[in-house]
Protein backbone atom coordinates (compact mmCIF):
# COMPACT_ATOMS: atom_id res chain seq x y z
CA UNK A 1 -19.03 130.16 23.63
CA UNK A 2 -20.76 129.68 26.98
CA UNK A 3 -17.95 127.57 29.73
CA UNK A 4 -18.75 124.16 29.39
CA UNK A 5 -21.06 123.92 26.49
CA UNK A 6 -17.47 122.27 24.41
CA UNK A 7 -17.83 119.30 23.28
CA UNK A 8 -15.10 116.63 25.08
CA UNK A 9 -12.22 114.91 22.73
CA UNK A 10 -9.47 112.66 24.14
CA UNK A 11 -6.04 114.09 24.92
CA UNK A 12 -3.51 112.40 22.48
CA UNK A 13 -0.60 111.30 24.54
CA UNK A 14 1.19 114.49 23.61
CA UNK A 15 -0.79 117.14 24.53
CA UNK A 16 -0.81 115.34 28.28
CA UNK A 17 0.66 117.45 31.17
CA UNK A 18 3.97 116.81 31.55
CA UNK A 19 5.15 115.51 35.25
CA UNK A 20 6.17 118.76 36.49
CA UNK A 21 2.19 120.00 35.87
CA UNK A 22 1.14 116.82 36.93
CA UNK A 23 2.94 117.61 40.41
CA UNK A 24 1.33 121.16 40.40
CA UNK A 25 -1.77 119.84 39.95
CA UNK A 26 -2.38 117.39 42.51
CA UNK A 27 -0.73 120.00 44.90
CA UNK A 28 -3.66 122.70 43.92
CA UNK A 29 -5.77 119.82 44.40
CA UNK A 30 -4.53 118.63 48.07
CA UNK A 31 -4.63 122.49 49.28
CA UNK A 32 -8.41 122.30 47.94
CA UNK A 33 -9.21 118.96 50.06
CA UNK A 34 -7.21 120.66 53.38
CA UNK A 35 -9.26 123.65 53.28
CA UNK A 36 -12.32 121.42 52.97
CA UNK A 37 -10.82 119.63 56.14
CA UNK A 38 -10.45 122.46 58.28
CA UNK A 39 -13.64 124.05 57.38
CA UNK A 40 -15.46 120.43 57.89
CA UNK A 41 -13.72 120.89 61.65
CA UNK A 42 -14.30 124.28 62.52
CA UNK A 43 -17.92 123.65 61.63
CA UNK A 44 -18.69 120.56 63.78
CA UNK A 45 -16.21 122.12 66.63
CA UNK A 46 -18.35 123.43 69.93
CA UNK A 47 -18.97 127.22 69.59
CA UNK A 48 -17.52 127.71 73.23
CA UNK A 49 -14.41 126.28 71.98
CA UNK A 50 -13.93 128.16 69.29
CA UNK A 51 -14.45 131.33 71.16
CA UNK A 52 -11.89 130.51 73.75
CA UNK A 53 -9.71 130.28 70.65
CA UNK A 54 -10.10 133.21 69.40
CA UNK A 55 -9.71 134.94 73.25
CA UNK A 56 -11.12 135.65 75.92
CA UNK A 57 -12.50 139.05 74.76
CA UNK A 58 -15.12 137.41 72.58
CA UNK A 59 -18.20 137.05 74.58
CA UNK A 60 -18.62 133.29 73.51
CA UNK A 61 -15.61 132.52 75.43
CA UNK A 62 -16.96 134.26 78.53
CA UNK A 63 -19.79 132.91 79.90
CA UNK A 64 -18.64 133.40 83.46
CA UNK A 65 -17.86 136.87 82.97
CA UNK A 66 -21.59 137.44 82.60
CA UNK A 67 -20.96 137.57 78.29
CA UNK A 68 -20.76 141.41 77.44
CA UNK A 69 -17.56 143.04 77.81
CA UNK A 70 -16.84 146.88 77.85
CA UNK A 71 -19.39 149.59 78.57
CA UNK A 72 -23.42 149.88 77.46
CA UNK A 73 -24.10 151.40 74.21
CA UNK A 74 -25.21 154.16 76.00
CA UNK A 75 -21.78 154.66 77.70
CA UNK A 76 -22.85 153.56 80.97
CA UNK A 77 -21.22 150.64 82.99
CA UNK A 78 -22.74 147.22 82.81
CA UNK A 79 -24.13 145.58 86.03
CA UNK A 80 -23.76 142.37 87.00
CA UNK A 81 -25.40 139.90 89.70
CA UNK A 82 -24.27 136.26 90.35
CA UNK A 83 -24.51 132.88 91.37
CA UNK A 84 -22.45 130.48 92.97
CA UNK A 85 -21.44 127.26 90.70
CA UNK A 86 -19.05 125.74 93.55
CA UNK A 87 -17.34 126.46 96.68
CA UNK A 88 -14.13 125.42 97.70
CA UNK A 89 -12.24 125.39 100.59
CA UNK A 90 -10.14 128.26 101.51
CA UNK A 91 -7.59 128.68 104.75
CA UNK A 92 -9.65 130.84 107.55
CA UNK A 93 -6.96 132.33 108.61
CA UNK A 94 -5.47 133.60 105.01
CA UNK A 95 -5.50 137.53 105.06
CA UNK A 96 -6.08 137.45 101.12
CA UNK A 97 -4.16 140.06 99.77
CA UNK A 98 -3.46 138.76 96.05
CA UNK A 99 -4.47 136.13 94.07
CA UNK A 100 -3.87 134.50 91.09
CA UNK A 101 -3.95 131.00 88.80
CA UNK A 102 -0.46 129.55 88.94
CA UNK A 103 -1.24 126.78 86.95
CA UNK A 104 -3.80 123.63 86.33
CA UNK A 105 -5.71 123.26 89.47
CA UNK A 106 -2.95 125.74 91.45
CA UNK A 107 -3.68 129.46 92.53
CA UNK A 108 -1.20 131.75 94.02
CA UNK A 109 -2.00 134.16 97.13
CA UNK A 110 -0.28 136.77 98.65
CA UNK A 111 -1.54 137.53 102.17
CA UNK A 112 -1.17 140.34 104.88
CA UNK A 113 0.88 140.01 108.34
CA UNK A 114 -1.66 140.51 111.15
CA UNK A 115 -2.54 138.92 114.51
CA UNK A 116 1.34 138.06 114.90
CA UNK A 117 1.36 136.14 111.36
CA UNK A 118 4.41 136.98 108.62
CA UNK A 119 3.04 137.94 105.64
CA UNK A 120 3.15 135.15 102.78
CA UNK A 121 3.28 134.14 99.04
CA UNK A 122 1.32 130.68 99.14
CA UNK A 123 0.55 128.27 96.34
CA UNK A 124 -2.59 126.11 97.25
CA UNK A 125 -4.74 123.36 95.86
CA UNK A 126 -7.62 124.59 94.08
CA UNK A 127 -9.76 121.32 95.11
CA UNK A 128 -9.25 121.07 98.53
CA UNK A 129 -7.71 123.95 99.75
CA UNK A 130 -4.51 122.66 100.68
CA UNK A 131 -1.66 124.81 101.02
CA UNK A 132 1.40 122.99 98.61
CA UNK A 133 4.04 125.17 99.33
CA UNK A 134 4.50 128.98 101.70
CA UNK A 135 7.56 131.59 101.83
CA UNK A 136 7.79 134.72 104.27
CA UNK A 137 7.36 138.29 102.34
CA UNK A 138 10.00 139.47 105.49
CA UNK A 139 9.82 143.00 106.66
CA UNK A 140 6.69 143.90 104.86
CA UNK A 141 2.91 143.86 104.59
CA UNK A 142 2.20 141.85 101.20
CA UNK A 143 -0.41 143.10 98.69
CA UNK A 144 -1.44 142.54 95.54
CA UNK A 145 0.24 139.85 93.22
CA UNK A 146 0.45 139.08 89.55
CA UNK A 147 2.01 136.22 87.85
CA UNK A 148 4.60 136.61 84.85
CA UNK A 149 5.24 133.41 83.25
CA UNK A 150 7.29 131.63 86.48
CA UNK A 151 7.72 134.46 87.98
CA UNK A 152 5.35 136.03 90.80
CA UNK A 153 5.57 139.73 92.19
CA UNK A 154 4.25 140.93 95.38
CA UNK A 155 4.20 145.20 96.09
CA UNK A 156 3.51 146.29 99.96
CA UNK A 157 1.68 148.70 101.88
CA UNK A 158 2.99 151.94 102.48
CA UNK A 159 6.51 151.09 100.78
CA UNK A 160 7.73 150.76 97.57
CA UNK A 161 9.03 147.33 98.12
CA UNK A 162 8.37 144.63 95.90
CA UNK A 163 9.26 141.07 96.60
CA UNK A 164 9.89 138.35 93.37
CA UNK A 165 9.17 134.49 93.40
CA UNK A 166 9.93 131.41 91.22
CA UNK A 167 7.11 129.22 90.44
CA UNK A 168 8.82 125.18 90.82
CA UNK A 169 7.77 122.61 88.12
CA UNK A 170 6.23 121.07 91.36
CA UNK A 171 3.51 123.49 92.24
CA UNK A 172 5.88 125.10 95.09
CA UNK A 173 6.82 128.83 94.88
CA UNK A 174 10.47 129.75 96.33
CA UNK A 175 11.83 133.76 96.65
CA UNK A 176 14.54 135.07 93.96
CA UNK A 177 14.79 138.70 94.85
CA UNK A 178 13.30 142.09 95.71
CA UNK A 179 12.65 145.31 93.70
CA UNK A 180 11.80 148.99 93.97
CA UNK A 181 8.68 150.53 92.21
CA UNK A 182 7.67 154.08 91.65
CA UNK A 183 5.43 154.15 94.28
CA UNK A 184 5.27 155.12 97.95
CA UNK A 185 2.20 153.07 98.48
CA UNK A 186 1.55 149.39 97.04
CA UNK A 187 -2.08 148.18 97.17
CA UNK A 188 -3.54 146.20 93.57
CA UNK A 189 -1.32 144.22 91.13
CA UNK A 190 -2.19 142.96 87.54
CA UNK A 191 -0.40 141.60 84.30
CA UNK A 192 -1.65 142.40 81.29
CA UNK A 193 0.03 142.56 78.03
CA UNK A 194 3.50 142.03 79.72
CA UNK A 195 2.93 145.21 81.75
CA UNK A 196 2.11 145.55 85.29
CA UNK A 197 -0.99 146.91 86.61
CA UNK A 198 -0.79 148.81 90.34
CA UNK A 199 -2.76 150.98 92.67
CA UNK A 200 -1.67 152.51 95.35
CA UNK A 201 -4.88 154.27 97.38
CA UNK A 202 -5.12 157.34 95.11
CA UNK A 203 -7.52 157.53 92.54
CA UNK A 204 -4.65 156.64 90.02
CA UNK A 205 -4.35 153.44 88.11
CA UNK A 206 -0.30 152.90 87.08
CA UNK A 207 1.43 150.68 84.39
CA UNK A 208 4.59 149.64 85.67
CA UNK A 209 7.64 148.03 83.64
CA UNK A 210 7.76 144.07 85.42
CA UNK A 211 11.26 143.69 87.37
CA UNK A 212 13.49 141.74 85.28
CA UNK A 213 16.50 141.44 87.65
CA UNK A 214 17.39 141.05 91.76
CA UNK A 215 17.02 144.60 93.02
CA UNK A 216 15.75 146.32 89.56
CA UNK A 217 13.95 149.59 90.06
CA UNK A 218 10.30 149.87 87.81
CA UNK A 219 9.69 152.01 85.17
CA UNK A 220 6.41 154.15 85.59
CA UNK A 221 5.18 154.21 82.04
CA UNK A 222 1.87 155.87 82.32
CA UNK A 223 -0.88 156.60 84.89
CA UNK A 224 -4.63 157.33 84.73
CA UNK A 225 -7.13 158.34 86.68
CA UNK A 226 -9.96 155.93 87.83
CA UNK A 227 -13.67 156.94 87.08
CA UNK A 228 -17.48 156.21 87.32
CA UNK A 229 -20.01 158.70 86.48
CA UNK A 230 -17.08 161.14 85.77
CA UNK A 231 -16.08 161.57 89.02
CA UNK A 232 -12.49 160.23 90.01
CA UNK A 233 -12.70 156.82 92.66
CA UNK A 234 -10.01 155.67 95.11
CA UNK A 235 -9.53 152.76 96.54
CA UNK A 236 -9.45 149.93 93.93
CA UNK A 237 -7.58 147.18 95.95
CA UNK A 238 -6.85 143.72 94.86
CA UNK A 239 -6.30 143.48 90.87
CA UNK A 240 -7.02 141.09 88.11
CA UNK A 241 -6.41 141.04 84.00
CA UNK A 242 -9.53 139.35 82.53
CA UNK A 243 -10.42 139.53 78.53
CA UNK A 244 -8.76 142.74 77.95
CA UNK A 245 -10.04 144.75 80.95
CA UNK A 246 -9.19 144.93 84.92
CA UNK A 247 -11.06 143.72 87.51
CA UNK A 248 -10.64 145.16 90.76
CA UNK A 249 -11.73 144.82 94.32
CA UNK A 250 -13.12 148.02 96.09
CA UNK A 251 -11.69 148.34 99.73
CA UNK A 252 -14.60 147.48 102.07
CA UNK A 253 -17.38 147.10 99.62
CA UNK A 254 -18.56 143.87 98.36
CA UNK A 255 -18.10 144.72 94.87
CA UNK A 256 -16.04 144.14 91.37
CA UNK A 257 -15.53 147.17 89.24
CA UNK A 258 -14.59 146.12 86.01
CA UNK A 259 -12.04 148.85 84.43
CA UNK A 260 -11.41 150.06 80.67
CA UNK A 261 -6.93 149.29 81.15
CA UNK A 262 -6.80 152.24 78.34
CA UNK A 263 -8.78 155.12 80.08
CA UNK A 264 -9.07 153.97 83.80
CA UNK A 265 -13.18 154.23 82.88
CA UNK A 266 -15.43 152.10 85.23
CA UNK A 267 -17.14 150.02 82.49
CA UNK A 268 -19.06 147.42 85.07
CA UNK A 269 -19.78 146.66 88.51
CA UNK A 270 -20.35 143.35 89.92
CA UNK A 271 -22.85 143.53 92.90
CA UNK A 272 -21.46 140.71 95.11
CA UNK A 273 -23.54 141.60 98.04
CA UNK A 274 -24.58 138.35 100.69
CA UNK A 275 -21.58 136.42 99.23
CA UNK A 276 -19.84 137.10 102.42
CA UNK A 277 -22.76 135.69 104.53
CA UNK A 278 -23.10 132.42 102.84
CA UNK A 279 -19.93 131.26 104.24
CA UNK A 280 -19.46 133.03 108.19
CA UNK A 281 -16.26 132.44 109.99
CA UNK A 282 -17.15 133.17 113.53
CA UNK A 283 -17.36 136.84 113.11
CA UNK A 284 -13.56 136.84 111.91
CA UNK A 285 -14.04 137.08 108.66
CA UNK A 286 -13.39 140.33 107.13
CA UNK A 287 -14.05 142.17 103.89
CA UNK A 288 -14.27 140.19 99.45
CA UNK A 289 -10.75 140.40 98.75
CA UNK A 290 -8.98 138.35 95.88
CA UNK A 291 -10.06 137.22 91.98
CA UNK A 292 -8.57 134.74 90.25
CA UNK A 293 -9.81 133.48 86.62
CA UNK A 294 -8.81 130.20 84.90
CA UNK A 295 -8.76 131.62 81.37
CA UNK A 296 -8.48 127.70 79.93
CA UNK A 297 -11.70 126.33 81.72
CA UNK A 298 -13.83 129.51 81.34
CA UNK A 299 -14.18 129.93 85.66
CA UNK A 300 -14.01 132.80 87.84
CA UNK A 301 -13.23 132.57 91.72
CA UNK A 302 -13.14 134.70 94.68
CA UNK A 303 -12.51 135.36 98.23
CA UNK A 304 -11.94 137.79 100.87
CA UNK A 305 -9.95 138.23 104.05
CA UNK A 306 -9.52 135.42 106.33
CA UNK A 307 -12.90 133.30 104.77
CA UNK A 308 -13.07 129.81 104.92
CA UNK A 309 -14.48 129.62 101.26
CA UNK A 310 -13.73 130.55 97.77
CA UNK A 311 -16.29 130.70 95.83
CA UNK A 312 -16.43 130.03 91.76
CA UNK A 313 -19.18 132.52 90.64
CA UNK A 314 -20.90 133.08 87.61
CA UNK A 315 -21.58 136.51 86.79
CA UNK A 316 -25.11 137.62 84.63
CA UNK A 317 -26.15 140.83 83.42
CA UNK A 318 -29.06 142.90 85.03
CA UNK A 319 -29.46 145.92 82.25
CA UNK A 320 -32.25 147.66 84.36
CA UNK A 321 -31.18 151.87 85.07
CA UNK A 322 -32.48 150.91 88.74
CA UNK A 323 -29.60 148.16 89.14
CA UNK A 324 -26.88 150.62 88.03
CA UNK A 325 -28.30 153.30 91.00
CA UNK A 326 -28.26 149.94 93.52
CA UNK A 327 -24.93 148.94 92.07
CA UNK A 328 -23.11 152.44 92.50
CA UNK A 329 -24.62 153.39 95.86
CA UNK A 330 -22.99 149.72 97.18
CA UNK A 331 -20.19 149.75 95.27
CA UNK A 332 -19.24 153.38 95.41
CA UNK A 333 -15.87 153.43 97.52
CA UNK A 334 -15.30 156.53 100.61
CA UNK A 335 -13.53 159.64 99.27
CA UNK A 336 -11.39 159.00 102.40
CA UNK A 337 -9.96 156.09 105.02
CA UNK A 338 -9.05 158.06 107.99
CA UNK A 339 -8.99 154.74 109.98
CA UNK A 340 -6.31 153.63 108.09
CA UNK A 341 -4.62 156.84 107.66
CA UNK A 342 -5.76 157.90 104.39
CA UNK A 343 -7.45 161.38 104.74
């Protein structure tokens, strides 16, 4: 007999379901009426939103990264252009070495010691600028810094000294020891997936064990060798984790390569050229150095060396082959720094 074509007849009293049943069934029922809830939610919920839920590796979720992550189909890095959304404020005479968010409206920095200034870890004001809290980095030149739950780490040129900081409840950031990596050279810094991301001038990319006490020496768990076009590239300087993949600064060029963490691969550059000119500080300041992206609020920011504005960008992809030739013959670093003593 077909479902449903029965006839109805009253239940005598019984044949009713007994109380335990009774419970079962109204539980089925109220699991039915849930799901019906949450799928009533998730389908009036804004499609941005859910994207940031499910990560930022989903290109819903990351409209400032210019959308696609990860190479073209065709293997070959993406290429991105921008434009400015805001600009904010930014000390002139920071030597940006590192930078990070710290928080809600906070960013961390790490800058260099030159014309007579100590190098410092800084936590400033996203809105204004304003500097909340500073502490000396003594006896070294401070690079790149990452950020590892209240903790910040700062590696140094030509040493392999690395210096640790508490982030306060109150937005101030206070020293709580030192450390020893691998390396003889410190430039980048990155955490991703509770491992630490360095470079160090070589055409290497290193994952690092973080410190976990005062004076703890890092464990060098793997290395790889960064590449575009299948040629090895040095130079990557300032570092930052974004949706899976790093971001890195190229010494002297006004450029983001975007980096497969897995291979060392170049899978996007982001042409950044005449940033630097929209915001002139008197001829002082110097090369794009520092990224920073609030993960929460969907924004990208950067900076560079001693300017007087950082500058929330938007990134958008330009797929034509001529835009990949521009972006690689701008973005391409020097196979050697003899000015700085790397041959």
């Amino acid at each position: 007999m077909a479902r449903g074509s029965a006839k109805r007849r009253a239940t005598p009293l019984n044949e009713r379901p007994s109380s335990s049943a009774f419970e079962r069934t109204r539980g089925a029922l109220c699991v039915v009426i849930a799901c019906a809830v949450i799928g009533l939610l998730f389908a009036v919920t804004p499609e941005s939103t859910l994207a940031r839920r499910r990560g930022p590796a989903h290109a819903e979720g990351t409209r400032a990264l210019g959308l696609a992550s990860g190479a073209r189909d065709d293997g070959e890095p993406r290429v991105f252009a921008y434009d400015v959304v805001a600009s904010y404020r930014h000390d002139s005479n920071a030597f940006t070495q590192g930078l990070t968010m710290c928080g809600t409206g906070v960013l961390c920095e790490s800058t260099g010691a030159v014309s007579g200034m100590k190098s410092t870890v800084r936590t400033t004001e996203l809105a204004s600028g304003k500097v909340l809290s500073t502490a000396p980095v003594d006896g070294a030149f401070a690079e790149g810094l990452a950020r590892v739950g209240r903790d910040v780490h700062v590696i140094s040129w030509r040493t392999n000294k690395g210096f640790s900081f508490t982030l306060r409840g109150d937005g101030t950031v206070a020293p709580t020891g030192t450390f020893e990596t691998p390396l003889s050279d410190g430039w980048g810094l990155a955490e991703l997936d509770g491992d630490l991301y360095a470079t160090d001038a070589t055409d290497k990319l290193h994952v690092l064990s973080p410190p976990r006490l005062d004076g703890d020496t890092l464990t060098k768990k793997r290395s790889m060798t960064v590449t575009d076009d299948g040629k090895p590239m040095r130079f990557t300087n300032e570092l930052e984790a974004i949706g899976g993949e790093v971001y890195a600064n190229v010494i002297e060029r006004p450029c983001l390569a975007r980096i497969d963490p897995a291979s060392g691969r170049v899978t996007g550059w982001v042409n950044l050229s005449g940033l630097k000119e929209t915001s002139p500080n008197n001829g002082r300041g110097d090369v794009l150095n520092g990224i920073a992206y609030d993960e929460s609020n969907d924004k990208l920011y950067v900076t560079g060396k001693m300017w007087p504005t950082l500058f929330e960008i938007r990134l958008r992809e330009v797929t034509s082959d001529e835009s990949l030739d521009e972006a690689r013959r701008v973005c391409t670093p020097s196979a050697s720094l003899p000015q700085y003593g790397y041959p």
